[in-house]
Protein backbone atom coordinates (compact mmCIF):
# COMPACT_ATOMS: atom_id res chain seq x y z
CA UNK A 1 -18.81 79.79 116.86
CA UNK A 2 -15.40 81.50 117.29
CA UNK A 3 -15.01 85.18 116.71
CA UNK A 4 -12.89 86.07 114.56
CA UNK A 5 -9.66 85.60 114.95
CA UNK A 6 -7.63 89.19 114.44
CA UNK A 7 -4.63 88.99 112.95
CA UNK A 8 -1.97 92.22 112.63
CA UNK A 9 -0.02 89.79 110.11
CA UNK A 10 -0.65 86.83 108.02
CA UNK A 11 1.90 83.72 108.85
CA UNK A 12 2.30 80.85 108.68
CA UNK A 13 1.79 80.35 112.60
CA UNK A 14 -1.74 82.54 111.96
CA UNK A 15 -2.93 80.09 108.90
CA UNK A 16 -2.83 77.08 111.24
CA UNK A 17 -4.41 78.50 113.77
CA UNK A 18 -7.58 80.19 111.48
CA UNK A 19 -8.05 76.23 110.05
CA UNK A 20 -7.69 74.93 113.93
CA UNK A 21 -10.46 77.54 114.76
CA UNK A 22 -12.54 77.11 111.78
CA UNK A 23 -11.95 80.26 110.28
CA UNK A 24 -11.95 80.33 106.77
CA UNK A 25 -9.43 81.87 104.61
CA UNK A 26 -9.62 84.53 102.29
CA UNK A 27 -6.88 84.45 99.27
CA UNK A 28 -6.70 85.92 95.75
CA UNK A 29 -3.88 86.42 92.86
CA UNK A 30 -2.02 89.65 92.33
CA UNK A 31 0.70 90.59 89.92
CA UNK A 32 0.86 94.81 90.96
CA UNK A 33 1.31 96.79 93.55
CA UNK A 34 -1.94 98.83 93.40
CA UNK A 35 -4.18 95.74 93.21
CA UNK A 36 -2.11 94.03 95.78
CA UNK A 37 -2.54 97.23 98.28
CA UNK A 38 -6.11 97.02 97.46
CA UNK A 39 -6.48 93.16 98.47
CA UNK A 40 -4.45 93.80 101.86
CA UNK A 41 -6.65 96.74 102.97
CA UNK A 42 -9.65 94.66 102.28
CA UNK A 43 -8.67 91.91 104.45
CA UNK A 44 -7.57 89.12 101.98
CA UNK A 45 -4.97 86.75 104.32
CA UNK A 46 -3.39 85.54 101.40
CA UNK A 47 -1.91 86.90 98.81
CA UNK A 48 -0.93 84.75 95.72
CA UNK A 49 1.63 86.15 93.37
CA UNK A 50 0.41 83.70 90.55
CA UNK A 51 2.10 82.31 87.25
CA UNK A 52 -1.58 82.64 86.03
CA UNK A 53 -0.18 86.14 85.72
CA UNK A 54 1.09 84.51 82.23
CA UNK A 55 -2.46 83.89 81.29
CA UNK A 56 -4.21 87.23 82.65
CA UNK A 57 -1.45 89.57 82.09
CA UNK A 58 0.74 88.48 79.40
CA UNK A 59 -1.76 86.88 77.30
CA UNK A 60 -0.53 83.42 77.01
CA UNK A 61 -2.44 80.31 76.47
CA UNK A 62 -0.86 78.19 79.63
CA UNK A 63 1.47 79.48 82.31
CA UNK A 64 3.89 77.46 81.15
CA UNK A 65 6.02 80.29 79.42
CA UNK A 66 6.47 82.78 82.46
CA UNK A 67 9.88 82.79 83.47
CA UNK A 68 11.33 83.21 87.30
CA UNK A 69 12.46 86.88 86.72
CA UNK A 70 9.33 87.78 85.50
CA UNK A 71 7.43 86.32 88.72
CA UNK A 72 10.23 88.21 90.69
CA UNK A 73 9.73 91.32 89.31
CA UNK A 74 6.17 90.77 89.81
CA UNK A 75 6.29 89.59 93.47
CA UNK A 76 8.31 92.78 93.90
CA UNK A 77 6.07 94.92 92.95
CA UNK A 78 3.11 93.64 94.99
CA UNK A 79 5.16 93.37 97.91
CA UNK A 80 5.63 97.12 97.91
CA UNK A 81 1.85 96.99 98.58
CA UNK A 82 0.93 94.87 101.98
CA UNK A 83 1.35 95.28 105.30
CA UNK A 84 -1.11 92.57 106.32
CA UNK A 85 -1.35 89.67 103.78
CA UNK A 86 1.28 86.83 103.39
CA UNK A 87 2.16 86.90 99.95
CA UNK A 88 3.03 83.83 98.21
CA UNK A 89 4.80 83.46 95.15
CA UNK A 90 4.36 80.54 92.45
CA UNK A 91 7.60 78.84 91.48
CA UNK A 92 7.14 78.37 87.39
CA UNK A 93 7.21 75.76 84.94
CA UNK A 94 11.38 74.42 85.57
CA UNK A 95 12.03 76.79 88.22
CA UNK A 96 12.03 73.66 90.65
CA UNK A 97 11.53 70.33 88.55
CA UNK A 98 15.32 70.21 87.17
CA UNK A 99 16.92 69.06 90.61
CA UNK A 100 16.19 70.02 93.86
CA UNK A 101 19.38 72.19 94.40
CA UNK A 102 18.42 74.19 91.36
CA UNK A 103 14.75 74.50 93.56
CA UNK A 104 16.83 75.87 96.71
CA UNK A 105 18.88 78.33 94.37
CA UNK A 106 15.43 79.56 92.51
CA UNK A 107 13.29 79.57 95.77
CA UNK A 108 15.90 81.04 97.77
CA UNK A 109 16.23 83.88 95.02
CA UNK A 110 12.11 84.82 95.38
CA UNK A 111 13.26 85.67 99.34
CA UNK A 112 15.66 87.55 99.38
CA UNK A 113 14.60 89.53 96.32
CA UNK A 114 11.12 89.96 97.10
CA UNK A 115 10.47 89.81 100.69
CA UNK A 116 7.67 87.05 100.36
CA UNK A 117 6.76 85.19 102.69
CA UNK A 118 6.71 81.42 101.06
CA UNK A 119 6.45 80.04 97.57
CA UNK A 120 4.15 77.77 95.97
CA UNK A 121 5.25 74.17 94.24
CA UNK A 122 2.74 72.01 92.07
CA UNK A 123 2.98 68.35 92.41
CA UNK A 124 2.78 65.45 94.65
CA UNK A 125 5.56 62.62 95.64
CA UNK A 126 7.63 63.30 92.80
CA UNK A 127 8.34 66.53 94.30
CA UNK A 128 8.89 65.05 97.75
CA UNK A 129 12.47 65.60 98.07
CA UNK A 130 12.50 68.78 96.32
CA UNK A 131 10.19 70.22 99.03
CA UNK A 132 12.12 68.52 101.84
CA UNK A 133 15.15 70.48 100.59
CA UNK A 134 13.35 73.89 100.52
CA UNK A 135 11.69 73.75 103.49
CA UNK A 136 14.94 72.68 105.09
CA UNK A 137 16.71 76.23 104.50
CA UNK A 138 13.60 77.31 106.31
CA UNK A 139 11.27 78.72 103.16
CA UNK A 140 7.57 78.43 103.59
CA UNK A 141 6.01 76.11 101.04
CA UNK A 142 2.29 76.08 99.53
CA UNK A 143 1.72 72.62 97.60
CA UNK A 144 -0.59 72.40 94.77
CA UNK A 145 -2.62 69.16 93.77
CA UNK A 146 -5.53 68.01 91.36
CA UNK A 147 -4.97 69.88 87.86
CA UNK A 148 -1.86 71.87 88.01
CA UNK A 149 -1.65 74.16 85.23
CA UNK A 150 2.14 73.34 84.91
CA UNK A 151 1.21 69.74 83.96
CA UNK A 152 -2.12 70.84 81.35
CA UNK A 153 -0.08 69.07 78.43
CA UNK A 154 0.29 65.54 79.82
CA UNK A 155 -3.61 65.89 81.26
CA UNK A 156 -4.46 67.29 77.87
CA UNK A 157 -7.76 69.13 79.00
CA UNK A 158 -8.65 71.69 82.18
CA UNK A 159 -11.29 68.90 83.36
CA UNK A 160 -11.70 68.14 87.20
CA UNK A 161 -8.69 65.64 88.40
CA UNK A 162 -9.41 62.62 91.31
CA UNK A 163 -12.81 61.65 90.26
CA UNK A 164 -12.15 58.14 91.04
CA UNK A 165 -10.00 55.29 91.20
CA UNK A 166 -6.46 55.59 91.55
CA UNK A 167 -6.22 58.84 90.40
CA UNK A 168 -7.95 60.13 93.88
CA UNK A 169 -6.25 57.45 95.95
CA UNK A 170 -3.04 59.08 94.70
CA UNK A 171 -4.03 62.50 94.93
CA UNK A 172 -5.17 61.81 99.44
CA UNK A 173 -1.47 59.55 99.73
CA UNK A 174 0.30 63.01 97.82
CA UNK A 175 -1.49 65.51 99.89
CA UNK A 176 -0.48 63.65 103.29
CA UNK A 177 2.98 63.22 102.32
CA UNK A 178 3.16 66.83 101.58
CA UNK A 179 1.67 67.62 105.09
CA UNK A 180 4.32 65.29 106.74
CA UNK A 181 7.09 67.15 104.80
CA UNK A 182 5.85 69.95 106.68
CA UNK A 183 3.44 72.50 103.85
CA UNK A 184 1.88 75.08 105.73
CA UNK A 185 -0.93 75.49 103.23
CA UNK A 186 -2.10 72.83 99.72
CA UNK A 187 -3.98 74.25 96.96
CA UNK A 188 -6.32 71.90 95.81
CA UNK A 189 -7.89 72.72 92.44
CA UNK A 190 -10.23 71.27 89.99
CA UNK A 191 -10.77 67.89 92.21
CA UNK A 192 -14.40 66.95 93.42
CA UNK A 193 -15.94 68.25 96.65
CA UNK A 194 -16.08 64.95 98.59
CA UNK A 195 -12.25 64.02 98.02
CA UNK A 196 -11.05 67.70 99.33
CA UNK A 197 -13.49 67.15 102.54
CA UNK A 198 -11.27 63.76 103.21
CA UNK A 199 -8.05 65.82 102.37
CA UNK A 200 -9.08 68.47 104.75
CA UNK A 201 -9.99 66.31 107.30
CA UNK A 202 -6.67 64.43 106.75
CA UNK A 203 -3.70 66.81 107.05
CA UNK A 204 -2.63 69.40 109.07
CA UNK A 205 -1.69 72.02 106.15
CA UNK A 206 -4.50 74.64 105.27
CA UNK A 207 -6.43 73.20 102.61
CA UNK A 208 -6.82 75.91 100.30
CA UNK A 209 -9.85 75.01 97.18
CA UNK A 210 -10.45 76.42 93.55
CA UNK A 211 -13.17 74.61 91.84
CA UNK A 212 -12.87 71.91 95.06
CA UNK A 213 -15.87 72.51 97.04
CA UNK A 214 -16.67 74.28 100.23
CA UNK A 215 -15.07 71.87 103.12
CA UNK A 216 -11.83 73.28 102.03
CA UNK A 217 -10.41 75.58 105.01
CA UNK A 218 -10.24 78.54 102.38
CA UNK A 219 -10.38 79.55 98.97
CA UNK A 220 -8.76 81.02 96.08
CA UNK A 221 -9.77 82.99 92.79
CA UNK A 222 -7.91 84.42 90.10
CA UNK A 223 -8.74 88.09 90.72
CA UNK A 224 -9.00 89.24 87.03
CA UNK A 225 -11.39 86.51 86.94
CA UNK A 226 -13.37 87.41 89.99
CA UNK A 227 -13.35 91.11 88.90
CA UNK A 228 -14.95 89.76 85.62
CA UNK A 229 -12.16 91.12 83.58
CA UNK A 230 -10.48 87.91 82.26
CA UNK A 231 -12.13 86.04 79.60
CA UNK A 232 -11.47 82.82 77.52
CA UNK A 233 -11.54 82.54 74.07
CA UNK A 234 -14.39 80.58 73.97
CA UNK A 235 -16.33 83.05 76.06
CA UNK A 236 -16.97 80.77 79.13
CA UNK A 237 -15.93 81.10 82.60
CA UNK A 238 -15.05 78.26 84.90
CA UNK A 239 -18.13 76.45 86.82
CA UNK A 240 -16.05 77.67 90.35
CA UNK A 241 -15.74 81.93 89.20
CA UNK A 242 -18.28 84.02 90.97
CA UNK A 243 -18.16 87.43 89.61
CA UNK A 244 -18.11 89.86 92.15
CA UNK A 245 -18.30 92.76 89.54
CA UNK A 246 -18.41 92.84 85.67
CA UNK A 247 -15.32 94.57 84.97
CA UNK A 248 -15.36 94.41 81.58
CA UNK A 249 -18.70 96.24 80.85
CA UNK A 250 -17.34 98.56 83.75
CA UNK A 251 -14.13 99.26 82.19
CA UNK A 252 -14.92 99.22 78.64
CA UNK A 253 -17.99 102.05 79.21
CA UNK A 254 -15.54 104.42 81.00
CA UNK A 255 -13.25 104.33 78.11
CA UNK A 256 -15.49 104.68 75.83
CA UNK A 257 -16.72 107.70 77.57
CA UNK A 258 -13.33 108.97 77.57
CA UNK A 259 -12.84 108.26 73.72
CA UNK A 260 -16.04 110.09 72.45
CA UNK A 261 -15.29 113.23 75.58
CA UNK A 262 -11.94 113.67 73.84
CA UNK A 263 -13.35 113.37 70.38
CA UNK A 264 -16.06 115.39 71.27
CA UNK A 265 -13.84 118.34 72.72
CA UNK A 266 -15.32 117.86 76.07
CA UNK A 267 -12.38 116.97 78.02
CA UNK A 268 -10.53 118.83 79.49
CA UNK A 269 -13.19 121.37 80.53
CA UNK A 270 -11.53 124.57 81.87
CA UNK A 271 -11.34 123.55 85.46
CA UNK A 272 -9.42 120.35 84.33
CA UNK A 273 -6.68 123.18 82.93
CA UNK A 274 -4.14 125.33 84.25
């Protein structure tokens, strides 16, 4: 077994060489600066500026509706906080699919206004060309495969993608076209555990699994999800969360406590004054 591979900064030369070593990799969403500084000084390697910030933050029912400026100012702010971490931003819903000049001009527009380090594009050979031109003016690129939240209305349900058939024939010929167009990383989410082992094994590119199984050469989380904050309307979580604390119990008690210490005239005692 390797030792661990120390890394002063995440790039994409250092995510190639923790798959070619074995090393798994650590990566989680953030959409702030405080939670973002938080992530980096807990070792995450990868920081995901999500457009499931549309879901968690905003309140919307797909991420369909979060525009570029928004994921900017977003991607600014949790820039601010890492020193470590590569942070990665997701390109959203026509942001990229109009034309792939309209791509360069939107992806180009995340780098030089946020300092990240790479964006992320859902979608397989239809978006071929689109991520040859981006990754020709030298931007990082993170592809995205199996259920992409950008496409939820043509699948018409969040159920696992590639189980068979065509479907995962497609999804192995996508992922290694990607990887010959040069990704440095491919989120695979929602696809069995079997298909992402072959994709791993298959492509250079970090595989990078949510709800794929644990061959994948890392893993991402939603970290409102993770932090047990987020929660669907019908009350369940996804099969792939593991809470890692339940936030909402957490976070609801302490205001509560504030609420009824207020009320109550018990805050602020006389050493909380001036």
């Amino acid at each position: 077994m390797n030792p661990k591979l120390e890394i002063k900064k995440v790039t994409t030369k250092a995510v190639a060489e923790l798959k070619q070593r074995g090393e798994k990799i650590a990566v989680l969403t953030a959409y702030d600066f405080l939670l973002a500084k938080l992530l980096d000084e807990a070792g995450v390697d990868i920081i995901l500026v999500g457009d499931s910030l549309a879901n968690v933050y905003q309140g919307r029912t797909t991420t369909l509706g979060v525009t570029l400026d928004e994921m900017i100012y977003h991607a600014k702010a949790v820039c601010r906080g890492v020193k470590r971490a590569m942070v990665i931003v997701d390109m959203p819903f026509l942001s990229y699919q109009i034309s792939p000049e309209e791509a360069v001009r939107n992806c180009g527009r995340v780098m030089k206004e946020t300092d990240a380090e790479g964006v992320k594009i859902e979608g397989g050979a239809p978006m071929a060309e689109t991520i040859r031109r981006v990754l020709e003016i030298g931007i990082p690129v993170m592809g995205h495969l199996g259920l992409t939240p950008q496409s939820i209305h043509q699948f018409g349900s969040y159920e696992v993608r590639a189980k068979g058939g065509k479907e995962a024939t497609q999804l192995l010929k996508d992922a290694k076209i990607l990887d010959e167009l040069g990704v440095f990383s491919l989120v695979l989410e929602k696809v069995p555990a079997k298909l992402a082992k072959r994709v791993t094994a298959s492509v250079k590119a970090a595989t990078i699994g949510i709800g794929a199984g644990p061959h994948c050469d890392g893993q991402v989380l939603v970290v409102y999800d993770m932090l047990g904050l987020y929660e669907l309307a019908s009350g369940k979580q996804p099969k792939f969360v593991r809470k890692y604390l339940e936030g909402r119990k957490l976070f609801r008690s302490a205001f509560e406590r504030y609420v009824a210490d207020v009320k109550g005239k018990k805050f602020p005692r006389k050493e909380e004054s001036y």
